[in-house]
Protein backbone atom coordinates (compact mmCIF):
# COMPACT_ATOMS: atom_id res chain seq x y z
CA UNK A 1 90.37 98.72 82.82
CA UNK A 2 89.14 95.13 81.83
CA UNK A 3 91.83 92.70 81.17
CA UNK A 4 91.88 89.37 79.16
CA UNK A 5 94.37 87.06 79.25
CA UNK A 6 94.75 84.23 76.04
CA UNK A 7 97.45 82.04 74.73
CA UNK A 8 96.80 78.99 76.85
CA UNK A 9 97.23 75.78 76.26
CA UNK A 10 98.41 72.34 76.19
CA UNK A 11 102.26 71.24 75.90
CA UNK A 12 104.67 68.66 76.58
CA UNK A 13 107.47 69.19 79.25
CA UNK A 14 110.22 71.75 77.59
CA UNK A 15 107.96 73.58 75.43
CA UNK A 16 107.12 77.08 75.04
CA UNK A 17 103.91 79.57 75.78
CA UNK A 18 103.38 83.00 75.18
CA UNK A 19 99.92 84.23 77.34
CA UNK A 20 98.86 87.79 76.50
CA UNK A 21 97.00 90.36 78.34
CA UNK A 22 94.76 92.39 76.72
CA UNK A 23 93.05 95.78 77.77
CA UNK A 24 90.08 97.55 76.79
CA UNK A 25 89.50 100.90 78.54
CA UNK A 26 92.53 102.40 79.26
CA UNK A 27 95.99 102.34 78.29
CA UNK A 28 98.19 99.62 80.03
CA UNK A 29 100.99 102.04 80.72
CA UNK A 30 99.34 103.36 83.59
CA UNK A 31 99.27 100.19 85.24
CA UNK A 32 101.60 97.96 87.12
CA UNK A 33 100.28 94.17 85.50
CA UNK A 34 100.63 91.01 87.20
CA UNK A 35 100.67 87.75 86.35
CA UNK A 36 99.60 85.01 88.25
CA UNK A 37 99.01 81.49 88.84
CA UNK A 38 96.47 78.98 90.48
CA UNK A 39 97.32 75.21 90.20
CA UNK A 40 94.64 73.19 91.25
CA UNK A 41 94.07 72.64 95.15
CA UNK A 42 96.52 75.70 95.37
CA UNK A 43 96.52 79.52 96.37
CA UNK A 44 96.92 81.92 93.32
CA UNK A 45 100.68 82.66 92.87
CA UNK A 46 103.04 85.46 91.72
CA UNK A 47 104.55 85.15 88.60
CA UNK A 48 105.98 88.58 87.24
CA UNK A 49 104.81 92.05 86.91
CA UNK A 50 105.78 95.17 84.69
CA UNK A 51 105.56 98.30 86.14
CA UNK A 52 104.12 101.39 84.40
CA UNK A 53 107.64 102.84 83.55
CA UNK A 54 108.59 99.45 82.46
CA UNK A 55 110.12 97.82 85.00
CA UNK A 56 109.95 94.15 85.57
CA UNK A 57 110.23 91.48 88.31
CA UNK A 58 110.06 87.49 88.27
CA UNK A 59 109.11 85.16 90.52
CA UNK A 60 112.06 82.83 91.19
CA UNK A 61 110.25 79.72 90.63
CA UNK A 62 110.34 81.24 86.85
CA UNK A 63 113.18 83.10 86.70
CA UNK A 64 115.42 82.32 83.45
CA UNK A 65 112.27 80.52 82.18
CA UNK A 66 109.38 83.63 81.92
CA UNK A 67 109.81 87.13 80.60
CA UNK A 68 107.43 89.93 80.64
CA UNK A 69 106.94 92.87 78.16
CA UNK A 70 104.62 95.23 77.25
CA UNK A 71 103.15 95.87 73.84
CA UNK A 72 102.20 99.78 73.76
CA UNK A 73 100.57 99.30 70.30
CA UNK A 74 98.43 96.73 70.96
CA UNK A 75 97.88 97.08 74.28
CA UNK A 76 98.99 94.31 75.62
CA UNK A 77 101.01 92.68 78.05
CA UNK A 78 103.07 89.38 76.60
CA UNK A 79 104.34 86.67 79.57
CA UNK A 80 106.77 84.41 77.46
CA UNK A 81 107.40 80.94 79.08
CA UNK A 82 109.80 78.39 77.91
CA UNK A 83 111.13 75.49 79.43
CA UNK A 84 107.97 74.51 80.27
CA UNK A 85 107.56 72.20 83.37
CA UNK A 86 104.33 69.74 84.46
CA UNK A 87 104.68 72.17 87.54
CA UNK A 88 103.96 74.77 85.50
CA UNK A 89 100.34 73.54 85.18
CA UNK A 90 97.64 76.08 86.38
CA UNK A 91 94.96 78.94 85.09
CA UNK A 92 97.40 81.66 84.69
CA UNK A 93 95.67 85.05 85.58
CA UNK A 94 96.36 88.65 84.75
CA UNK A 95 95.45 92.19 87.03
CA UNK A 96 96.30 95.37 87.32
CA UNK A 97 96.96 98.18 89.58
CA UNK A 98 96.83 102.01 88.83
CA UNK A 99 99.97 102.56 91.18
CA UNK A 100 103.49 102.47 89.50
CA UNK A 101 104.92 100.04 91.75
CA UNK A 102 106.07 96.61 91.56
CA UNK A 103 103.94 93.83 93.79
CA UNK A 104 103.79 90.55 94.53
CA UNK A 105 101.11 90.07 96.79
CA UNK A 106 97.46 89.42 95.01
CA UNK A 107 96.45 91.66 97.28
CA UNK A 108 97.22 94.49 95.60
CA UNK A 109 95.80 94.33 92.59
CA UNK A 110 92.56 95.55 92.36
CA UNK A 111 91.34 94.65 88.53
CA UNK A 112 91.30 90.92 87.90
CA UNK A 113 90.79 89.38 83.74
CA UNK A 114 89.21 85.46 83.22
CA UNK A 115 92.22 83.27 83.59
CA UNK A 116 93.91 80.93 81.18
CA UNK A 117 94.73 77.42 81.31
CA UNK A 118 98.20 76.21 80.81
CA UNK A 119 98.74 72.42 81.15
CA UNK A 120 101.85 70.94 80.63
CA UNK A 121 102.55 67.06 80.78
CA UNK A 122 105.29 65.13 80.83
């Protein structure tokens, strides 16, 4: 599967995102998708995942800020972010892995799409 992730951008502090994740190849519903993170000068970070079934799991330095869903239609895996924070800041990444189980560890995933820069200021 190749993945692309979009919906970057700029924003002030408080604002909102939504990144998608799109696939060509095959369907997203036999993946587990990941989001994650690289700040500058940093290692690439867990964010939240959806599970082929559905199920869903947030990092807790997001958690009541991000949601993730899944788009069957189009394909497509949504990361909605509000509240944004200058923390927040970093190419935001999407992968995938053909196992139906939650993961946090980048390790795991074994398809990787270009990243997408958020950047957030105060």
């Amino acid at each position: 599967v190749q993945l692309q992730a979009s919906g970057g951008g700029s924003v002030q502090a408080g604002g909102s995102l939504r990144l998608s994740c799109a696939a060509s190849g095959r369907t997203l519903s036999s993946y587990t998708i990941g989001w994650f993170r690289q700040a500058p000068g940093q290692e690439r970070d867990f964010v939240a995942a959806i599970s082929g079934s559905g199920a869903t799991y947030i990092a807790d330095s997001v958690k009541g800020r991000v949601t993730i869903s899944r788009d069957d239609a189009k394909n497509t895996v949504l990361l909605q972010m509000n509240t944004l924070k200058p923390e927040d800041t970093a190419v935001y990444y999407c992968a995938a892995r053909e196992r139906d189980a939650l993961r946090t560890s980048r390790n795991e995933y074994d398809n990787w799409g270009r990243g997408t820069l958020v950047t957030v200021s105060s």
